[in-house]
C-alpha atoms as a PDB file:
ATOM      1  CA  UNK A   1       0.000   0.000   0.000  1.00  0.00           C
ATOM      2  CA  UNK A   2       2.511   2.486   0.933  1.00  0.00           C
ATOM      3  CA  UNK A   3       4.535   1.659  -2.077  1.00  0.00           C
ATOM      4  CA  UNK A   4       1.351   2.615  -4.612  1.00  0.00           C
ATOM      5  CA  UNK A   5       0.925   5.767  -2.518  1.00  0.00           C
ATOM      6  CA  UNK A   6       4.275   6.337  -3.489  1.00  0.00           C
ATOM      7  CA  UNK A   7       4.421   5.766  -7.085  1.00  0.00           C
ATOM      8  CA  UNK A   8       1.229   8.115  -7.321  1.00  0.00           C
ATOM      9  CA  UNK A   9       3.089  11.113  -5.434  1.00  0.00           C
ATOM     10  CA  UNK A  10       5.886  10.785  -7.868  1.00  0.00           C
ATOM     11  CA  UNK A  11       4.102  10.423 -10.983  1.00  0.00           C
ATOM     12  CA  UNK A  12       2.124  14.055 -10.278  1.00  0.00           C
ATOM     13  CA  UNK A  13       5.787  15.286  -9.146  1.00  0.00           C
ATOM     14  CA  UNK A  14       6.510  14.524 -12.982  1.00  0.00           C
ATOM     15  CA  UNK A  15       3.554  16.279 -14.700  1.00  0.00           C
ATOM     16  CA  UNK A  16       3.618  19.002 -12.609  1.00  0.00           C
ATOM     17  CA  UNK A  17       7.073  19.657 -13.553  1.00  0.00           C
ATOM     18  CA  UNK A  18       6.143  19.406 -16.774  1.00  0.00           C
ATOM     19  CA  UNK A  19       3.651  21.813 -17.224  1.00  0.00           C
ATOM     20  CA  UNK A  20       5.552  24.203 -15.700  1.00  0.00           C
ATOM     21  CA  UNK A  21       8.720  23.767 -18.681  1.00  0.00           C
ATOM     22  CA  UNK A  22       5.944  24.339 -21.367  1.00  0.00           C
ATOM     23  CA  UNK A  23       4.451  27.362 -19.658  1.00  0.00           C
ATOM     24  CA  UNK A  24       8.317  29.217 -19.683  1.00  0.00           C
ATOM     25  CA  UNK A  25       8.783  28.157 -23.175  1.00  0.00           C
ATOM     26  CA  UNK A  26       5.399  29.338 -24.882  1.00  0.00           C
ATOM     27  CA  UNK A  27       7.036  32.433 -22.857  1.00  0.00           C
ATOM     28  CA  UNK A  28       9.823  32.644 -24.669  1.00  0.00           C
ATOM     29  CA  UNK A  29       8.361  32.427 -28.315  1.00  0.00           C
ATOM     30  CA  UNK A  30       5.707  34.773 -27.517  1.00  0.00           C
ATOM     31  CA  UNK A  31       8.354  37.331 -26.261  1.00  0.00           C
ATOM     32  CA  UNK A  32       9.785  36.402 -30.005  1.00  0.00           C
ATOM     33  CA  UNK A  33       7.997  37.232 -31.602  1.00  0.00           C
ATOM     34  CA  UNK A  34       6.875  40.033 -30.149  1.00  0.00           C
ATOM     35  CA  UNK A  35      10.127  41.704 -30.597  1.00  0.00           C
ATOM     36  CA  UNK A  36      10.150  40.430 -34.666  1.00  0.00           C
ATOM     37  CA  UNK A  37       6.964  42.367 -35.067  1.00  0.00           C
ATOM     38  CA  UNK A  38       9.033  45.282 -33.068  1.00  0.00           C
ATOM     39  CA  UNK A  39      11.415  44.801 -35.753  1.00  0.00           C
ATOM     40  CA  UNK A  40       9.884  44.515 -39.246  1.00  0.00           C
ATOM     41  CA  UNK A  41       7.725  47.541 -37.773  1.00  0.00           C
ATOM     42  CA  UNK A  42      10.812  49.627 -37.573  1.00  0.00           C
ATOM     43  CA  UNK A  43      11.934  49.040 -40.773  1.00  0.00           C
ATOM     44  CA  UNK A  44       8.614  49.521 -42.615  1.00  0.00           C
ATOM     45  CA  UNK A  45       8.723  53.280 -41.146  1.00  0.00           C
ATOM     46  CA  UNK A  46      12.467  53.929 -42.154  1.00  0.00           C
ATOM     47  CA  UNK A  47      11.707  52.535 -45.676  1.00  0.00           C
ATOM     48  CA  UNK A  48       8.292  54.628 -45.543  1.00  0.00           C
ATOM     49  CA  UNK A  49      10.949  57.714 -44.874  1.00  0.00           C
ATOM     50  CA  UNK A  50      13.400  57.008 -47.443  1.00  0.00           C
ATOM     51  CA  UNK A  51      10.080  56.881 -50.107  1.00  0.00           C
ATOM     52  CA  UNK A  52       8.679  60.261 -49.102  1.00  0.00           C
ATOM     53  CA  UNK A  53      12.266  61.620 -49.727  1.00  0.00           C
ATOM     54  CA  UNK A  54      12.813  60.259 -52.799  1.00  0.00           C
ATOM     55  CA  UNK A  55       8.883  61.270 -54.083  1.00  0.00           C
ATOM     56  CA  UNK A  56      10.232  64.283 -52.836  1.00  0.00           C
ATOM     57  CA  UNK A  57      13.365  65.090 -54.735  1.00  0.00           C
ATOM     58  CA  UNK A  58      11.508  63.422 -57.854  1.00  0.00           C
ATOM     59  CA  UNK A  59       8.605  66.140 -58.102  1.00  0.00           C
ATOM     60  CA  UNK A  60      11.581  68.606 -57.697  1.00  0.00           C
ATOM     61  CA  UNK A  61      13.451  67.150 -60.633  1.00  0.00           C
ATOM     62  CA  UNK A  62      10.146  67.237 -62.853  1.00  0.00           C
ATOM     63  CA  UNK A  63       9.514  70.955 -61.626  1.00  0.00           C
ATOM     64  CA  UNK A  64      13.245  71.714 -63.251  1.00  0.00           C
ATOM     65  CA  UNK A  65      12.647  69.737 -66.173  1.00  0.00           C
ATOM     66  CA  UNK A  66       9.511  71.629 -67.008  1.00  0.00           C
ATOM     67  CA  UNK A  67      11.346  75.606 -66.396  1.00  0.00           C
ATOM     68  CA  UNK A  68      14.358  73.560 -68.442  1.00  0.00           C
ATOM     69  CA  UNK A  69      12.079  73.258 -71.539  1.00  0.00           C
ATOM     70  CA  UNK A  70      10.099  76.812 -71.424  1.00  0.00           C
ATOM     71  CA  UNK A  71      13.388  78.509 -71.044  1.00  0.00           C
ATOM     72  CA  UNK A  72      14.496  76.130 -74.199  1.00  0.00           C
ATOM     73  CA  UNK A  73      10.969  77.165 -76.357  1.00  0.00           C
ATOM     74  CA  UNK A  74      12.360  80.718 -75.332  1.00  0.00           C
ATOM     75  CA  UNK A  75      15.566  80.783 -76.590  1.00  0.00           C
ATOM     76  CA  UNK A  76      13.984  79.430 -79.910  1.00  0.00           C
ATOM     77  CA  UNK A  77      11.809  81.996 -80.027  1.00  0.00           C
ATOM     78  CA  UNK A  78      14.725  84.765 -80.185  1.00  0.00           C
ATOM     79  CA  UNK A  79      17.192  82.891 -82.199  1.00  0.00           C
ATOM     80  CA  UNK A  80      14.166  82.969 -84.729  1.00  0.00           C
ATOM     81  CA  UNK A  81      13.601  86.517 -84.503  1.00  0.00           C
ATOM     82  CA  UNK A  82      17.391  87.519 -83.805  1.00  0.00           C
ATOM     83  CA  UNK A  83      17.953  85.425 -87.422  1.00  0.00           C
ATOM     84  CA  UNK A  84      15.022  87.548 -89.596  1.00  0.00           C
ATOM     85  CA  UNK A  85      16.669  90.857 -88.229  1.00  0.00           C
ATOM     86  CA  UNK A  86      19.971  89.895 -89.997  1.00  0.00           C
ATOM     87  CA  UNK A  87      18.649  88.940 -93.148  1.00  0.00           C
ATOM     88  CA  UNK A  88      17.010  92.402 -93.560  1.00  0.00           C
ATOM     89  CA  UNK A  89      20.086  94.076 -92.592  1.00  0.00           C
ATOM     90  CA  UNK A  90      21.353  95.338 -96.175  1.00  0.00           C
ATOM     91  CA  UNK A  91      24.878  94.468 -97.224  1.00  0.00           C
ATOM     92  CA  UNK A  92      27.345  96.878 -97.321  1.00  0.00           C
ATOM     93  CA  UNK A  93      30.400  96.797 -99.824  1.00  0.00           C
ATOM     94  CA  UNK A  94      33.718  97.323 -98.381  1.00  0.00           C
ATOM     95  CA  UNK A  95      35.353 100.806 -98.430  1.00  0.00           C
ATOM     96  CA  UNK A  96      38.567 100.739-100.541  1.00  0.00           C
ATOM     97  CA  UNK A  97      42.094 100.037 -99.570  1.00  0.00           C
ATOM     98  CA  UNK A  98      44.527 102.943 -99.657  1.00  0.00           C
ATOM     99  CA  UNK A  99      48.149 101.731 -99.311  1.00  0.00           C
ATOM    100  CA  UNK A 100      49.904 103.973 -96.731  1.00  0.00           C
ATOM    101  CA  UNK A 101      53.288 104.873 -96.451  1.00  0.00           C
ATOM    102  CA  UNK A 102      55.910 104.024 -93.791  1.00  0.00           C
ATOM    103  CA  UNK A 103      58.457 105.621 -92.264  1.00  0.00           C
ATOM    104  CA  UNK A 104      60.724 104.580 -94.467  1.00  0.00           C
ATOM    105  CA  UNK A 105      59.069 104.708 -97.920  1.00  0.00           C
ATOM    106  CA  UNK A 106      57.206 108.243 -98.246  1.00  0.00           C
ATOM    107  CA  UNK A 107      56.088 110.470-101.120  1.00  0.00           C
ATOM    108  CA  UNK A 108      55.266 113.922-101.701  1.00  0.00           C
ATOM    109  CA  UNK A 109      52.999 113.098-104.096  1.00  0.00           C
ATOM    110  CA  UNK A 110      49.341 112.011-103.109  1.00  0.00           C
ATOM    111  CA  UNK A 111      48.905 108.113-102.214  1.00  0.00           C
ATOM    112  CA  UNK A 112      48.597 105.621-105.143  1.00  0.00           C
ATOM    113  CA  UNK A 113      47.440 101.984-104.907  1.00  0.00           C
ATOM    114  CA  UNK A 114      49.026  99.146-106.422  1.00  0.00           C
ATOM    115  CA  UNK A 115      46.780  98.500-109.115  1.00  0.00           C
ATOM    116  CA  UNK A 116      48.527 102.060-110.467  1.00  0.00           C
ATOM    117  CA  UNK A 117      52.094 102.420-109.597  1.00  0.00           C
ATOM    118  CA  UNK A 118      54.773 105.512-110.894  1.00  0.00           C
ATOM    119  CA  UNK A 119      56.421 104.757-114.320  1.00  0.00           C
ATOM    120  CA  UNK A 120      60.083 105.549-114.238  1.00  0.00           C
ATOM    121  CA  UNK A 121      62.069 106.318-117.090  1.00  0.00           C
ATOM    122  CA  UNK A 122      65.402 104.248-118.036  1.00  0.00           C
ATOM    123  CA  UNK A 123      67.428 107.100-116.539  1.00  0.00           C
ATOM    124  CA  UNK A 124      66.336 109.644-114.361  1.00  0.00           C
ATOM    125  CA  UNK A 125      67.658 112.621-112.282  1.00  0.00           C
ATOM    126  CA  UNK A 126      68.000 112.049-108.553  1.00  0.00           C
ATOM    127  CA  UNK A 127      68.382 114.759-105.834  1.00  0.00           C
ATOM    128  CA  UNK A 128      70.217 113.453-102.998  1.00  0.00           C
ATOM    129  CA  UNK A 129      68.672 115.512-100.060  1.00  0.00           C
ATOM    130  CA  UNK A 130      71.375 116.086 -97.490  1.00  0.00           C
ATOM    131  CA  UNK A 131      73.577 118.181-100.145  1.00  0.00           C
ATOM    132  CA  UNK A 132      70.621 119.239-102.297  1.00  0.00           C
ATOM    133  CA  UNK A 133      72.266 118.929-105.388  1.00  0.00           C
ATOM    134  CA  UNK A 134      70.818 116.468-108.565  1.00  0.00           C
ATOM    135  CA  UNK A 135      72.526 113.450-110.524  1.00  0.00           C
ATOM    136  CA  UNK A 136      71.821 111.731-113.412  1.00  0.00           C
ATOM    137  CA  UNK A 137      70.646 107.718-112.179  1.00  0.00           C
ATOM    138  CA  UNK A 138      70.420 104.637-114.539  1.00  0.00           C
ATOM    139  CA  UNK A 139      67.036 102.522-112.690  1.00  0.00           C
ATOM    140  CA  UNK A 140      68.326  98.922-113.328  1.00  0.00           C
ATOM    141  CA  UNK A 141      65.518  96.235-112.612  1.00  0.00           C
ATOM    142  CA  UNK A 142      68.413  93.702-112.871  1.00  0.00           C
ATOM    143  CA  UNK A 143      70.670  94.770-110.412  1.00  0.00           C
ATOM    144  CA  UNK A 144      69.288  94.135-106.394  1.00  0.00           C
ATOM    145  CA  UNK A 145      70.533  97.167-104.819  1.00  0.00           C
ATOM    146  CA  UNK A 146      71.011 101.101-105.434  1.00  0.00           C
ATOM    147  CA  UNK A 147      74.777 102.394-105.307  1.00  0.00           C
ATOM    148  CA  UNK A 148      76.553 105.630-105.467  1.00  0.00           C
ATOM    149  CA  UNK A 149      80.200 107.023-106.461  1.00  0.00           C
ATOM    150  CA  UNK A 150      81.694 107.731-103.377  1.00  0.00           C
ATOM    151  CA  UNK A 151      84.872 109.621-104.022  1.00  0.00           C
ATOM    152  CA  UNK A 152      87.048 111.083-101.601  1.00  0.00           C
ATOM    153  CA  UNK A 153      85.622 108.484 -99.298  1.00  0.00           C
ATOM    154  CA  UNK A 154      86.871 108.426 -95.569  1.00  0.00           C
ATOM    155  CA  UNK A 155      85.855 106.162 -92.506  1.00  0.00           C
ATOM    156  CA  UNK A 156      85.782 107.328 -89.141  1.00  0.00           C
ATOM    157  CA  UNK A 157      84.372 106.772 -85.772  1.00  0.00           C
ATOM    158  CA  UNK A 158      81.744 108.638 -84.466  1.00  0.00           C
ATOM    159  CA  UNK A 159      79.443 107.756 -80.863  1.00  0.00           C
ATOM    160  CA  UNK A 160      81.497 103.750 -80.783  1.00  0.00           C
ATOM    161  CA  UNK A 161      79.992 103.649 -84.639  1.00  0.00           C
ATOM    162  CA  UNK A 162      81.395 103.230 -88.067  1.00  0.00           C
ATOM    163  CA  UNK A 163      80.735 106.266 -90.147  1.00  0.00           C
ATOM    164  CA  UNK A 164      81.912 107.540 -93.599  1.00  0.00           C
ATOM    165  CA  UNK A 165      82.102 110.648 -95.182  1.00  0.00           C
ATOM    166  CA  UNK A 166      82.978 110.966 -99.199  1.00  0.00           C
ATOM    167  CA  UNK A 167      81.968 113.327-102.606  1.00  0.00           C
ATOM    168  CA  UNK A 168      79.297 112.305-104.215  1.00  0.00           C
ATOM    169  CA  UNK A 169      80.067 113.674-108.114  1.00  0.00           C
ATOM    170  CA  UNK A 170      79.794 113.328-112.082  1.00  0.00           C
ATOM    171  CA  UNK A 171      80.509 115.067-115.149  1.00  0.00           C
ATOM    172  CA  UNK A 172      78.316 117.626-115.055  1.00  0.00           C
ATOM    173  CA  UNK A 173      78.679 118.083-110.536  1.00  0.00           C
ATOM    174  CA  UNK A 174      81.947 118.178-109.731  1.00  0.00           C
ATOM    175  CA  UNK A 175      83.107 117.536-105.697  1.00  0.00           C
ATOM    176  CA  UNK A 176      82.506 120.647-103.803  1.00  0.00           C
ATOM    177  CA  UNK A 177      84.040 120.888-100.113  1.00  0.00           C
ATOM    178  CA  UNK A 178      80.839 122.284 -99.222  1.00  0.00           C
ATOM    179  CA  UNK A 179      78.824 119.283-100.135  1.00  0.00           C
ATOM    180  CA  UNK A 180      80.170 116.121 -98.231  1.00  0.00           C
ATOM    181  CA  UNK A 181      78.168 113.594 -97.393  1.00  0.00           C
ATOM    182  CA  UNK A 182      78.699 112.080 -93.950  1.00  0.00           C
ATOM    183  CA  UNK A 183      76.122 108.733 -92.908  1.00  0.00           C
ATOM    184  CA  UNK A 184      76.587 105.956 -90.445  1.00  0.00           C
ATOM    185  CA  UNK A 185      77.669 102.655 -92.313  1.00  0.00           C
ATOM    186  CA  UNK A 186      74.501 100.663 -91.777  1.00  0.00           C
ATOM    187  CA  UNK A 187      75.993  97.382 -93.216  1.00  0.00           C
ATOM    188  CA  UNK A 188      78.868  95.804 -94.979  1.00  0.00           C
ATOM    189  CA  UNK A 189      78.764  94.139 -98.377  1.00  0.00           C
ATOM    190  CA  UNK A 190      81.431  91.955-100.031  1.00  0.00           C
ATOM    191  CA  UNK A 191      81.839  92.097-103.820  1.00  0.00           C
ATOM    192  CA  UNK A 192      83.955  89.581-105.842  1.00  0.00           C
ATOM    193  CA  UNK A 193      85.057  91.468-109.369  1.00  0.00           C
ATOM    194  CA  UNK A 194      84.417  90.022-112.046  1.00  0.00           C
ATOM    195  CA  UNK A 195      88.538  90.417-113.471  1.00  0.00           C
ATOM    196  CA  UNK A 196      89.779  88.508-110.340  1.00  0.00           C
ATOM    197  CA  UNK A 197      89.118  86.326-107.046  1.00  0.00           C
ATOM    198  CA  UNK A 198      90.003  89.317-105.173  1.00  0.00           C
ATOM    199  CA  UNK A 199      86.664  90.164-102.545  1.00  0.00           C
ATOM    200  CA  UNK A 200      86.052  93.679-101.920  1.00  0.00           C
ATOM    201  CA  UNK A 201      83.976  94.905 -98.619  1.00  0.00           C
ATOM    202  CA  UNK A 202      82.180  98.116 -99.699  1.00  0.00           C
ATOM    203  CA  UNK A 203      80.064  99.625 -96.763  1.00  0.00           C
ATOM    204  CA  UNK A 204      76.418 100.842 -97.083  1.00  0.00           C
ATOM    205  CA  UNK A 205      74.808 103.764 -96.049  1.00  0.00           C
ATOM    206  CA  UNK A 206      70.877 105.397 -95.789  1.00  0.00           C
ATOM    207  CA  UNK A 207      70.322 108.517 -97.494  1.00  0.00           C
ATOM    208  CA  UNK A 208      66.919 110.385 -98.485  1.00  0.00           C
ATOM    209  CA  UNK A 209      66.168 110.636-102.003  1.00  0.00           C
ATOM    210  CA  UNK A 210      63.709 112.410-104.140  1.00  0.00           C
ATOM    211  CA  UNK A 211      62.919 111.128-107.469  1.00  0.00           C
ATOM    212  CA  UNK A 212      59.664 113.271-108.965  1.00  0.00           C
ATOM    213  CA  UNK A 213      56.569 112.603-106.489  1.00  0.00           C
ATOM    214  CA  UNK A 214      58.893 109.991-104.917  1.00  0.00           C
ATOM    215  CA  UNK A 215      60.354 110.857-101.629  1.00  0.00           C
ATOM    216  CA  UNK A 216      62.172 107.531 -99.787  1.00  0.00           C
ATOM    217  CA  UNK A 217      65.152 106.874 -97.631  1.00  0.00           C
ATOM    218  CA  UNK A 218      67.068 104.016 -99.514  1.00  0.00           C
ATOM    219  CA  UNK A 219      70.295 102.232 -99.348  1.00  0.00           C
ATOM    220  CA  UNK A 220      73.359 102.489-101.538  1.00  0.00           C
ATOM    221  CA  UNK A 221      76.087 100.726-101.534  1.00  0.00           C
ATOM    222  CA  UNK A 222      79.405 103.119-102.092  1.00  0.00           C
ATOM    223  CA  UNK A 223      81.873 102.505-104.535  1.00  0.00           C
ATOM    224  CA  UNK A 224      83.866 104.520-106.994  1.00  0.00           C
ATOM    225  CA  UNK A 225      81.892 104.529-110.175  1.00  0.00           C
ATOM    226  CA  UNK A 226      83.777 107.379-111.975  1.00  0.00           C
ATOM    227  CA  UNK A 227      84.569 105.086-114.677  1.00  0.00           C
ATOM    228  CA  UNK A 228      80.161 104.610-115.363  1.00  0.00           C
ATOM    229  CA  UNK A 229      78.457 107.067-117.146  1.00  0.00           C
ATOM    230  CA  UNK A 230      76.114 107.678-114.198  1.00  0.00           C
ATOM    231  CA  UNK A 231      77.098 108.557-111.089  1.00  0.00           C
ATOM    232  CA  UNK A 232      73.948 106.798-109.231  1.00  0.00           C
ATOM    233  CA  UNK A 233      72.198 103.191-109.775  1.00  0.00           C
ATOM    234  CA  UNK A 234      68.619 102.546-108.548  1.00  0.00           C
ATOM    235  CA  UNK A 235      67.807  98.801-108.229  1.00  0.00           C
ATOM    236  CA  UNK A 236      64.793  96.517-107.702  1.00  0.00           C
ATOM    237  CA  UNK A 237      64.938  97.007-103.741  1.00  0.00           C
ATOM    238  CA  UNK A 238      64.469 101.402-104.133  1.00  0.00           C
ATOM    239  CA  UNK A 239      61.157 100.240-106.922  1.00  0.00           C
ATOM    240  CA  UNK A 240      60.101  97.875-105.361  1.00  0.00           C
ATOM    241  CA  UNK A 241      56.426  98.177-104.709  1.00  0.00           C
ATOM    242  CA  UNK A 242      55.850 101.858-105.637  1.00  0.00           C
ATOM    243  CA  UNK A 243      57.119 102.392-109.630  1.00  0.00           C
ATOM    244  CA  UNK A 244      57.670 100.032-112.410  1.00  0.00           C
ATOM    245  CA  UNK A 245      59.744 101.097-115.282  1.00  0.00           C
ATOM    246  CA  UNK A 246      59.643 101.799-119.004  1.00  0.00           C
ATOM    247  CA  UNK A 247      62.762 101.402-120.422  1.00  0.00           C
ATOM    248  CA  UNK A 248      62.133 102.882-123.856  1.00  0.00           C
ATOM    249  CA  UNK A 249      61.676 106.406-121.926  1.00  0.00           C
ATOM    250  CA  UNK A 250      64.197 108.478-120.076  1.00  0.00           C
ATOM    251  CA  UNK A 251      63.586 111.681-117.700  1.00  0.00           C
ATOM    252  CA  UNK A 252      59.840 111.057-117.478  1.00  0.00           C
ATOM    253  CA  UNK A 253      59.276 112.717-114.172  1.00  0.00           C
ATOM    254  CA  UNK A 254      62.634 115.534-114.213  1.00  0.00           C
ATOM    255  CA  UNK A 255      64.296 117.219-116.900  1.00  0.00           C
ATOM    256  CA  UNK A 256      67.812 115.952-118.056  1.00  0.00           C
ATOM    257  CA  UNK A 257      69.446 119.121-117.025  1.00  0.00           C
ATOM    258  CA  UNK A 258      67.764 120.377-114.281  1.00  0.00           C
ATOM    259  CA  UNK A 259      69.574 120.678-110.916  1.00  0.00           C
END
């Protein structure tokens, strides 16, 4: 008897304890998933966020879209009319081209163009403006530069600079000791004669000219020309660009004697 009494007390021991471990653990999930729920709801309103700012910034981005593509119609709109005002603008012809002169080719004479450069004779007469005294000049198209007979001619030193001072004369002008010519050597030139091998360095100096309506400051080289009919040459670089020449003429623009 007292061992069935026992068996009975134990076996309610056991389900008692039992029903107590299933009460803690339906605890437990409950409390689970409570906080899941806690959770998911969390994220739901931080997603809910992020959508309202990006609704946001996409209403703003259609409101720029829209002032983007009046201010477009509007530019197209004066482009149009900005295009029919210059095709009623009349055209207007260019004014002509004077050439000018420089401050190293002048003339007395008023401007010409181009189109209608100064005929020079074969030979003309040449005043050489520092002495102001005339020679007779061949114009040669075939030789480069313009050269004078220098006679009498002395170098010298003037300011740490070469200078020269010589007679410029011909048949018809001889030297005066009134009427030297004194210029700073600009340049040097070396010319090989034509009899020998023998190389020759001439200097060069600037002198103001006037030739008719032709007033320029040119370069000659010097060199004793007594032995040539005329005491000055004029080459292609004094012509150049202002006079062309007729050789079948002579003194078109100054008499053969005048002085």
């Amino acid at each position: 008897m007292f061992i069935r009494l026992a068996s009975i007390a134990a076996l309610f021991t056991l389900s008692g304890c039992t029903l107590l471990n299933g009460e803690q653990y339906h605890q437990q999930t409950l409390a689970a998933i409570n906080q899941s729920e806690t959770h998911l709801s969390d994220q739901l309103v931080a997603l809910q966020d992020i959508t309202q700012d990006q609704n946001a910034d996409i209403l703003r981005l259609e409101s720029e879209v829209v002032l983007l593509q009046n201010e477009l119609v509007s530019y197209k709109e004066q482009l149009g009319q900005l295009s029919s005002q210059i095709k009623a603008i009349p055209a207007i012809a260019p004014a002509p081209v004077k050439v000018e002169p420089t401050t190293e080719r002048q003339t007395t004479a008023e401007m010409t163009t181009i189109a209608s450069p100064i005929i020079l004779g074969a030979v003309e007469r040449v005043t050489i403006e520092s002495i102001k005294q005339s020679f007779k000049a061949r114009v040669d198209t075939g030789a480069t530069t313009s050269s004078l007979n220098a006679v009498d001619l002395e170098m010298f030193e003037r300011d740490g600079k070469d200078w020269v001072r010589f007679h410029l004369a011909d048949a018809d002008t001889p030297a005066n000791e009134q009427h030297w010519i004194e210029a700073p050597v600009v340049r040097y030139v070396k010319i090989r004669q034509s009899t020998s091998d023998e190389v020759e360095r001439r200097p060069v100096v600037e002198l103001w000219v006037q030739l008719g309506s032709i007033r320029e400051k040119a370069q000659f080289t010097l060199a004793d020309r007594s032995q040539m009919t005329f005491p000055i040459l004029l080459g292609r670089e004094f012509i150049r660009d202002i006079a062309v020449v007729d050789v079948s003429k002579e003194y078109i623009h100054t008499n053969k004697s005048s002085h």
